[in-house]
C-alpha atoms as a PDB file:
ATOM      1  CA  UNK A   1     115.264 115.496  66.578  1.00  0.00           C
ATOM      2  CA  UNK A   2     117.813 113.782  68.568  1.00  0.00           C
ATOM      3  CA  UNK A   3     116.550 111.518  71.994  1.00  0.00           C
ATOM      4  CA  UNK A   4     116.753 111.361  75.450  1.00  0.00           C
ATOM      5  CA  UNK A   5     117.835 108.049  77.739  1.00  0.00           C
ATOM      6  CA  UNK A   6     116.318 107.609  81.048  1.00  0.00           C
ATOM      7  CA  UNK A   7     117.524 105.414  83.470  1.00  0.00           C
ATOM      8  CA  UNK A   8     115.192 105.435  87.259  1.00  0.00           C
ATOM      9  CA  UNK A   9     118.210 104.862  89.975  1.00  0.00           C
ATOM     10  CA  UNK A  10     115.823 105.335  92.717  1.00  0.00           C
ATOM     11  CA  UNK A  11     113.048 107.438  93.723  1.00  0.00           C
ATOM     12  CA  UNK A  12     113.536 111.082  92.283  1.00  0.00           C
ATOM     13  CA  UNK A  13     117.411 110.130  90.745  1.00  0.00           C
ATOM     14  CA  UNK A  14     117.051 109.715  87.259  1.00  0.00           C
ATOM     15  CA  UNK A  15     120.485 109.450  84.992  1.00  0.00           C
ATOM     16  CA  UNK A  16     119.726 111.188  81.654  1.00  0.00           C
ATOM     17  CA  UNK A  17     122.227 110.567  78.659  1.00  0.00           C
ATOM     18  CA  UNK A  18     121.900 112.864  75.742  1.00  0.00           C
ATOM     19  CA  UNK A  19     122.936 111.995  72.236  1.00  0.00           C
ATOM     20  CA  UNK A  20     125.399 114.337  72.482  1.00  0.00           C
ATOM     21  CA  UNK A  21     127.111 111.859  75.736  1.00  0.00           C
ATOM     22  CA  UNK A  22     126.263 114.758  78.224  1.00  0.00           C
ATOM     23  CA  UNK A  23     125.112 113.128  81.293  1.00  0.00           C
ATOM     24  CA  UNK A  24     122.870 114.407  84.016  1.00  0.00           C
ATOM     25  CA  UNK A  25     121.674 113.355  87.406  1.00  0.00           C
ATOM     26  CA  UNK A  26     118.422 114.018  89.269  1.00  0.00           C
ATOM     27  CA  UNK A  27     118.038 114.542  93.079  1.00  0.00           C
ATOM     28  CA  UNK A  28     120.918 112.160  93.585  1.00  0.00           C
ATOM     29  CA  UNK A  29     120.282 110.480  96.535  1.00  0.00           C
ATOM     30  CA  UNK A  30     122.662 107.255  97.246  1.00  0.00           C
ATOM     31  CA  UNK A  31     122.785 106.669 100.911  1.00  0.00           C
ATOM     32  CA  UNK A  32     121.572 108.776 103.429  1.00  0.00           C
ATOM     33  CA  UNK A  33     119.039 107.103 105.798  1.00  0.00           C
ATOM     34  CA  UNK A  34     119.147 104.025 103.453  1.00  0.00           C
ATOM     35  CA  UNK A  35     116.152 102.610 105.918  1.00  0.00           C
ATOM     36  CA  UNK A  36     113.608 104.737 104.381  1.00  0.00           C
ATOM     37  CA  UNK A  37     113.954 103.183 101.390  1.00  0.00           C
ATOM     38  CA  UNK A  38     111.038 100.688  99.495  1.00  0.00           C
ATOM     39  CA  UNK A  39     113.302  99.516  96.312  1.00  0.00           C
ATOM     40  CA  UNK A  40     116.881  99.546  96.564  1.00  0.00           C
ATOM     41  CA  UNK A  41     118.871 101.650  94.403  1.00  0.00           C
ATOM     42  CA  UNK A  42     119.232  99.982  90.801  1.00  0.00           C
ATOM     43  CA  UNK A  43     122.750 101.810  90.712  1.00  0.00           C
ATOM     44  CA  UNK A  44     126.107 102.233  93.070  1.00  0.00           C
ATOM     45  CA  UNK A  45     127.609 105.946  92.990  1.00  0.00           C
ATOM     46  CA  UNK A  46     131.220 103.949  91.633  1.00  0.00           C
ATOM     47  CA  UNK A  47     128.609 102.523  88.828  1.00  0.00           C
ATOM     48  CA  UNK A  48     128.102 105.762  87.478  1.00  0.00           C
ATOM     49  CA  UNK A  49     131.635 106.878  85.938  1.00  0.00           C
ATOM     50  CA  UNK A  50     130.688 110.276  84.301  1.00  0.00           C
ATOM     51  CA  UNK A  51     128.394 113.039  85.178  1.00  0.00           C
ATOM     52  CA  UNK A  52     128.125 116.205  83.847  1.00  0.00           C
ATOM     53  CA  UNK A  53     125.282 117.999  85.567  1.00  0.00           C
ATOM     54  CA  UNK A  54     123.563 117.656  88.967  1.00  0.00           C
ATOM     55  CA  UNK A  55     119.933 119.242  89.525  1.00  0.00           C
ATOM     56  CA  UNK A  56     118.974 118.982  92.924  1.00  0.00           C
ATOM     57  CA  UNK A  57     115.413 120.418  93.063  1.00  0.00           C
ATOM     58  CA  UNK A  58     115.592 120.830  97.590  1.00  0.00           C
ATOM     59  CA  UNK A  59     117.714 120.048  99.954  1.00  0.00           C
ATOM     60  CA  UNK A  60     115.839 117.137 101.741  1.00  0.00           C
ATOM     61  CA  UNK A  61     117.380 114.069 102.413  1.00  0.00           C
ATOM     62  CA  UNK A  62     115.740 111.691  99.790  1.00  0.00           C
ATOM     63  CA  UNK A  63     116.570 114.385  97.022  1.00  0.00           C
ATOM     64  CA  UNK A  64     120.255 115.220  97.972  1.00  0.00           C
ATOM     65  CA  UNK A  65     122.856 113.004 100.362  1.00  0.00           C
ATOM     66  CA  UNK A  66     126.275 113.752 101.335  1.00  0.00           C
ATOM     67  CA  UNK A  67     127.409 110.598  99.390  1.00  0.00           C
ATOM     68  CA  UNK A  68     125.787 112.461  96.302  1.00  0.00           C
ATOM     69  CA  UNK A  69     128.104 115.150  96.991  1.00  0.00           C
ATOM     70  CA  UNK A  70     131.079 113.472  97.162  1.00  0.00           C
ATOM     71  CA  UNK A  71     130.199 112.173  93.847  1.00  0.00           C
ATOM     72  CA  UNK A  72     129.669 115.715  92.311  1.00  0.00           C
ATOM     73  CA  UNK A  73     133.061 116.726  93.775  1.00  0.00           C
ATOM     74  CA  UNK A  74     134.976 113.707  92.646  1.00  0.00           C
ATOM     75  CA  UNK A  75     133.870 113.377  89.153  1.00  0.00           C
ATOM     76  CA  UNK A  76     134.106 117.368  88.441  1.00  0.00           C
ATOM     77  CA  UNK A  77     130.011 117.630  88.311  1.00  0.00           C
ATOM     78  CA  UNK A  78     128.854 121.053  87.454  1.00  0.00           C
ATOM     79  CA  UNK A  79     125.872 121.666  90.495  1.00  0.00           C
ATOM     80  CA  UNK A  80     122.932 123.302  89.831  1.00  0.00           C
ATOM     81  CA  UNK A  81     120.169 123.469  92.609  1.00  0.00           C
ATOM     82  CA  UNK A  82     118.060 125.506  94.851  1.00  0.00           C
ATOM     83  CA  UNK A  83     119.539 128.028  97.297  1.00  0.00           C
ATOM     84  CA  UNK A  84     120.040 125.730  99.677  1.00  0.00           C
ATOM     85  CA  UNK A  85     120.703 122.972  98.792  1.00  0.00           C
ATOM     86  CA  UNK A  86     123.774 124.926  96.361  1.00  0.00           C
ATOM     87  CA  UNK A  87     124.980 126.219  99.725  1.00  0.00           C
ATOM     88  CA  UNK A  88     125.682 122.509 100.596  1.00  0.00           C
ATOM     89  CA  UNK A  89     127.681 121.848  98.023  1.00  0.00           C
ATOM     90  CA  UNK A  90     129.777 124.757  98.227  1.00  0.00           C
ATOM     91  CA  UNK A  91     130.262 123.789 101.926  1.00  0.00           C
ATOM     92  CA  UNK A  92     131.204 120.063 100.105  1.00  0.00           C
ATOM     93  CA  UNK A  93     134.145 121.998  98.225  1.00  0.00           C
ATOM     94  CA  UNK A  94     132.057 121.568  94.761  1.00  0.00           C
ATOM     95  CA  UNK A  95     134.382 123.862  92.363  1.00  0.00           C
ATOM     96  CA  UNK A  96     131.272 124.604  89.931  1.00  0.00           C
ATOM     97  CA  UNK A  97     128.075 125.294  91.856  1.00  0.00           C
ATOM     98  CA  UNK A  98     125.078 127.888  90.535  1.00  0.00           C
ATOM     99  CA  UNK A  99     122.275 128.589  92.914  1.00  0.00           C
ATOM    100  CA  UNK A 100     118.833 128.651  91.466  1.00  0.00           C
ATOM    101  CA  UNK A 101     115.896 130.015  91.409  1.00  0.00           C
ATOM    102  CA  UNK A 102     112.401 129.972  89.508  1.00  0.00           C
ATOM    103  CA  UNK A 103     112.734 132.243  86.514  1.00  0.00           C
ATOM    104  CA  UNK A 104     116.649 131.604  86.409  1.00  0.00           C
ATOM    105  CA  UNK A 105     118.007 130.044  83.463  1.00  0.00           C
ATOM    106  CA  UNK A 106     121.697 128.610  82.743  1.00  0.00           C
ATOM    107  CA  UNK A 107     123.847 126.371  80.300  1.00  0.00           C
ATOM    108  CA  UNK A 108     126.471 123.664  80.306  1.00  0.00           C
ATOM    109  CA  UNK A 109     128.070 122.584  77.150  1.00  0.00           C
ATOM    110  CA  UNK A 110     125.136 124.412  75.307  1.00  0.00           C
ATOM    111  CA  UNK A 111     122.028 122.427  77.255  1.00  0.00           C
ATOM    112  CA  UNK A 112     120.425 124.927  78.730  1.00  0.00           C
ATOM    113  CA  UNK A 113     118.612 124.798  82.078  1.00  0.00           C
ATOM    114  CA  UNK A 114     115.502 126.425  83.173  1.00  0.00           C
ATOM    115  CA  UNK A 115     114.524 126.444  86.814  1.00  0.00           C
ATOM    116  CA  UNK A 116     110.631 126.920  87.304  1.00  0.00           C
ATOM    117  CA  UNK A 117     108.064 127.006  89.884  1.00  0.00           C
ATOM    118  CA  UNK A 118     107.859 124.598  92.931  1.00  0.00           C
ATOM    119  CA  UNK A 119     105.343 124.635  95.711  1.00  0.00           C
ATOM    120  CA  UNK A 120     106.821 122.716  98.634  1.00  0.00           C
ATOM    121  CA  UNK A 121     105.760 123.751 102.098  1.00  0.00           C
ATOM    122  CA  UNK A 122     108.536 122.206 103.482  1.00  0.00           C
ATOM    123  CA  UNK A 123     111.400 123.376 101.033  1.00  0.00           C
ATOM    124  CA  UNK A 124     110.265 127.227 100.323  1.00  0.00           C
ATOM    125  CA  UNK A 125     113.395 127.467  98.276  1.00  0.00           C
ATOM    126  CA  UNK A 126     112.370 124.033  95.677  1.00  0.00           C
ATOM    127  CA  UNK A 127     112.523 124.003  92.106  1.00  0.00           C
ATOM    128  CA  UNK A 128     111.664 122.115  89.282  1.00  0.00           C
ATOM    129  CA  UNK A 129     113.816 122.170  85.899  1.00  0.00           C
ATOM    130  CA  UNK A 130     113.201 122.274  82.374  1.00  0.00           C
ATOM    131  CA  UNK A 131     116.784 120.719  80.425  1.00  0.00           C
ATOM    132  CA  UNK A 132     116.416 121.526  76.656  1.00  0.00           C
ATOM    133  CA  UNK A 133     118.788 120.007  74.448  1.00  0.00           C
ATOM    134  CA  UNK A 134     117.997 117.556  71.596  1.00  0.00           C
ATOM    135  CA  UNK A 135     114.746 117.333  73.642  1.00  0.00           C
ATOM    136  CA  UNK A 136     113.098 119.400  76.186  1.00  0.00           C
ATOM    137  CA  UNK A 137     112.293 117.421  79.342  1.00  0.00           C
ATOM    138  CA  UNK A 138     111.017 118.720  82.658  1.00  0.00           C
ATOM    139  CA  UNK A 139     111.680 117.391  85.955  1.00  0.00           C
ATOM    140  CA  UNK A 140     109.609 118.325  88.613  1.00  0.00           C
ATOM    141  CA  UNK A 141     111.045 117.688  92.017  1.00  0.00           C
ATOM    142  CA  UNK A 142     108.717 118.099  94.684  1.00  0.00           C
ATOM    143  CA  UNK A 143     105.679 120.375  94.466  1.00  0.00           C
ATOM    144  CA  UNK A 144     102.018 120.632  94.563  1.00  0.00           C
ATOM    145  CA  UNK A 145      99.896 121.208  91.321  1.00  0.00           C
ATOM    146  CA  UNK A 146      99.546 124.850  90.571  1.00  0.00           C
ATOM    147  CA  UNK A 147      97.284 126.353  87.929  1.00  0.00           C
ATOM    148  CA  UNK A 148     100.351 128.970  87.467  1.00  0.00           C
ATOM    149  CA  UNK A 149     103.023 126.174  87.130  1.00  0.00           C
ATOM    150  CA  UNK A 150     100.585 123.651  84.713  1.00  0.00           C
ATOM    151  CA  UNK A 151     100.959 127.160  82.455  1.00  0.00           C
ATOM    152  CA  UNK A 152     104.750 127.606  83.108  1.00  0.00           C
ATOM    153  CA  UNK A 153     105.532 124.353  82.037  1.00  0.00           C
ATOM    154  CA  UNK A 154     103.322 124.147  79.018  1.00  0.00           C
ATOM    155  CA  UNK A 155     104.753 127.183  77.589  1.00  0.00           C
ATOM    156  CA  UNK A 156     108.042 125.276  77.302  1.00  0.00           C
ATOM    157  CA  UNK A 157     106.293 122.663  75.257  1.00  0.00           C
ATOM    158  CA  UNK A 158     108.074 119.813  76.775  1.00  0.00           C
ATOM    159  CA  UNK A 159     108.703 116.263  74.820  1.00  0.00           C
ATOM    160  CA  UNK A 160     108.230 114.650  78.695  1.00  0.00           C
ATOM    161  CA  UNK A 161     107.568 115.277  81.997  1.00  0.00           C
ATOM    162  CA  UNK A 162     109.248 113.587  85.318  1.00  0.00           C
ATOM    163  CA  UNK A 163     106.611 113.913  87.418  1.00  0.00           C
ATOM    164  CA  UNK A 164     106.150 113.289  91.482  1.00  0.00           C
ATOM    165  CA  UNK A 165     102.951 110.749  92.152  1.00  0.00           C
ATOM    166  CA  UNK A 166     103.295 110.365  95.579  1.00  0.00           C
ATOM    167  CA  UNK A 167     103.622 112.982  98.957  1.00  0.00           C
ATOM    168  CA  UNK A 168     103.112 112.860 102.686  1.00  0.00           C
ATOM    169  CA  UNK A 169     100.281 114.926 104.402  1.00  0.00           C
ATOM    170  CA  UNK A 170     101.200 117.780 106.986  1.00  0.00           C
ATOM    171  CA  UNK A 171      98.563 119.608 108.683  1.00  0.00           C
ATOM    172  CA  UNK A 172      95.832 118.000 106.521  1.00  0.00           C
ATOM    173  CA  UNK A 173      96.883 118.840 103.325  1.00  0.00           C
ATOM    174  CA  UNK A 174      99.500 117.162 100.890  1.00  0.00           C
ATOM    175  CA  UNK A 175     103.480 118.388 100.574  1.00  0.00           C
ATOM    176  CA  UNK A 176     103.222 117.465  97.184  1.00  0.00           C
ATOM    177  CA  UNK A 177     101.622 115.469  94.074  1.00  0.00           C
ATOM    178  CA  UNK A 178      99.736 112.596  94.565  1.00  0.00           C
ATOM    179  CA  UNK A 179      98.883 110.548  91.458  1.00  0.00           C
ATOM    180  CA  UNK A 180      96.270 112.691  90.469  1.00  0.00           C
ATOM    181  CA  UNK A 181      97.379 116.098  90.662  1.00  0.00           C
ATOM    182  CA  UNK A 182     100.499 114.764  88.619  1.00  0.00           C
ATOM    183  CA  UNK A 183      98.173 113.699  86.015  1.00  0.00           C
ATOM    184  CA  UNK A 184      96.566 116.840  85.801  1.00  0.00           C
ATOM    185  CA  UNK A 185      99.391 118.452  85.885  1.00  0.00           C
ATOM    186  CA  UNK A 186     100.406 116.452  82.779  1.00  0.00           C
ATOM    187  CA  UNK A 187      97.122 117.067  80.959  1.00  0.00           C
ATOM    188  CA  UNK A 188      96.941 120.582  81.949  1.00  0.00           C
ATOM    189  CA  UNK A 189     100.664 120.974  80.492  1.00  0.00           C
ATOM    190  CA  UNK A 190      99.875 119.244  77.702  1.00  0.00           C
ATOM    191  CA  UNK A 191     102.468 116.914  77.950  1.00  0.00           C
ATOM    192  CA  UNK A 192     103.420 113.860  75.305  1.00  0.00           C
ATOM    193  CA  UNK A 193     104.868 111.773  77.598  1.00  0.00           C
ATOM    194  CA  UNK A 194     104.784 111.769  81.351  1.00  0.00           C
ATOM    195  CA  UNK A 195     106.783 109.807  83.196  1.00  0.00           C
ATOM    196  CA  UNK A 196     105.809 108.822  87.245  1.00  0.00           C
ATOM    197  CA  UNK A 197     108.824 109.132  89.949  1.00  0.00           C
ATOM    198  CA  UNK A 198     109.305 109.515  93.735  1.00  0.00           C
ATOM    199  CA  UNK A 199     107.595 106.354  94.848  1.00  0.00           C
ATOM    200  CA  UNK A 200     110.033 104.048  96.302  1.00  0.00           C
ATOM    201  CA  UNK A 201     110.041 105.501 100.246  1.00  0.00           C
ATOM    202  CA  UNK A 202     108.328 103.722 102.385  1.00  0.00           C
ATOM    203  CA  UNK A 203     104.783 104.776 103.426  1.00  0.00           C
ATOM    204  CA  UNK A 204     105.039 106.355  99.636  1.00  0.00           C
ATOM    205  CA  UNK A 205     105.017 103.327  97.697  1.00  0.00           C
ATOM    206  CA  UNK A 206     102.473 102.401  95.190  1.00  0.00           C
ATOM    207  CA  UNK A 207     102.152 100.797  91.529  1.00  0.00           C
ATOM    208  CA  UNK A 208     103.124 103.158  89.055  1.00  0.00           C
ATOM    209  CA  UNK A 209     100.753 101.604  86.504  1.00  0.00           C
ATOM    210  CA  UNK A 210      97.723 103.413  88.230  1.00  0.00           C
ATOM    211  CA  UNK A 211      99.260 106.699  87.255  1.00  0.00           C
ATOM    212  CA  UNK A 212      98.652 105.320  83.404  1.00  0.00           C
ATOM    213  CA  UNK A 213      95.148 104.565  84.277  1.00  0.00           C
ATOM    214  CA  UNK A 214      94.460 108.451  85.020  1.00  0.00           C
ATOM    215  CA  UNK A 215      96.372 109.772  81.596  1.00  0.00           C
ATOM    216  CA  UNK A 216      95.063 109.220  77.615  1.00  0.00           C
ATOM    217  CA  UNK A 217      95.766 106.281  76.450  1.00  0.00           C
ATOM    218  CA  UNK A 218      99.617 106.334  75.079  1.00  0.00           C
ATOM    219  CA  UNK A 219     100.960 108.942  77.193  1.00  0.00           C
ATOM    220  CA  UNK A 220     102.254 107.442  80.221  1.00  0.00           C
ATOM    221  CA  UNK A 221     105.617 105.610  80.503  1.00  0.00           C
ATOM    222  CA  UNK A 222     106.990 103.933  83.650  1.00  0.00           C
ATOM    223  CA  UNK A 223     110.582 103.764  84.373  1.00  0.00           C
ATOM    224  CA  UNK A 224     112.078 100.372  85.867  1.00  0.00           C
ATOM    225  CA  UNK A 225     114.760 100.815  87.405  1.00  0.00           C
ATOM    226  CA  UNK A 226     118.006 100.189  85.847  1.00  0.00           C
ATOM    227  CA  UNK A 227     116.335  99.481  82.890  1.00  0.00           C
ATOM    228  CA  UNK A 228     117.036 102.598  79.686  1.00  0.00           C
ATOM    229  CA  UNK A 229     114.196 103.885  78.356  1.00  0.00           C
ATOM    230  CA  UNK A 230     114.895 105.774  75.087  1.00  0.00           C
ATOM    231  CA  UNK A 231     112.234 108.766  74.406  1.00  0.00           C
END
């Protein structure tokens, strides 16, 4: 079984390099209301010279930026992402863009893509992704824990979850997963590895470590970013 390479950029933008030198790109978020940000970025859009695949979960601003777009369109980037946030890159002049939608399922240069459940009550249209390739990873965007998504995602029988651990509240009730829902989520998916992310905006931060403290012993890896982490 071949690996995976992770590499945090910043918050939900995670480069992953397969063996096979595909690259893909998270929520790509570069620049876009910069000031919101805890942790700088740990790399430049001009640092990244070859991407394959986008997967943009929502179209909010810490998930997608017009500077990410540019990017997609300059380097040739094959776009997959929720409805709406595929309708701005077509308006960005992407030439290869595929809206998506739980249940839908695609493939570029034979990694295949599932798109699954997402609760977000501010992005109705959000997904999460399975990629499966030499290893089957899920990335889960933005959503709150859902008995019926914990059961999506374990059917897959992922290697390793990217998993939100922290959300803002809205009318009294989270947008999304806090540290523990994520490890539940994680447990309840039966996951080997899970892997904590969206955590660097302000009023979001927190120490990834305490994410460990909620998961078995051994199945909880934090990314630093810039740093590679082979799975």
């Amino acid at each position: 079984m071949g690996s995976l390479e992770l590499t945090l950029v910043g918050q939900s933008t995670v480069l992953i390099k397969l063996d096979s030198g595909i690259v893909i790109l998270t929520d790509p978020w570069f620049e876009s209301y910069g000031f919101i940000r805890a942790v700088p970025i740990a790399m430049k859009p001009e640092e990244i010279p070859k991407c394959d695949l986008i997967l943009a979960s929502h179209k909010h601003i810490d998930h997608l930026d017009r500077a990410a777009l540019r990017f997609a369109k300059e380097r040739g980037t094959v776009f997959m992402g929720s409805r709406r946030a595929a309708k701005a890159a077509a308006r960005a002049r992407i030439e290869d863009v595929r809206a998506m939608k739980p249940g839908d399922h695609d493939e570029v240069r034979g990694v295949r893509i599932f798109a699954t459940l997402a609760y977000h009550p501010l992005a109705k249209d959000a997904v999460g992704f399975v990629i499966e390739a030499e290893r089957r990873l899920y990335f889960s965007g933005d959503t709150r824990y859902d008995d019926n998504l914990a059961k999506e995602i374990r059917a897959f029988n992922v290697n390793a979850g990217l998993l939100q651990v922290a959300c803002s509240r809205y009318f009294g009730k989270d947008d999304g997963m806090n540290l523990h829902d994520a490890a539940r989520l994680a447990i309840e998916a039966d996951m080997p590895v899970a892997i904590p992310i969206h955590y660097q905006v302000k009023g979001k931060t927190l120490d990834p470590r305490r994410f460990l403290e909620l998961l078995p012993p051994g199945r909880g890896k934090i990314l630093v970013p810039g740093k590679p982490l082979k799975l």
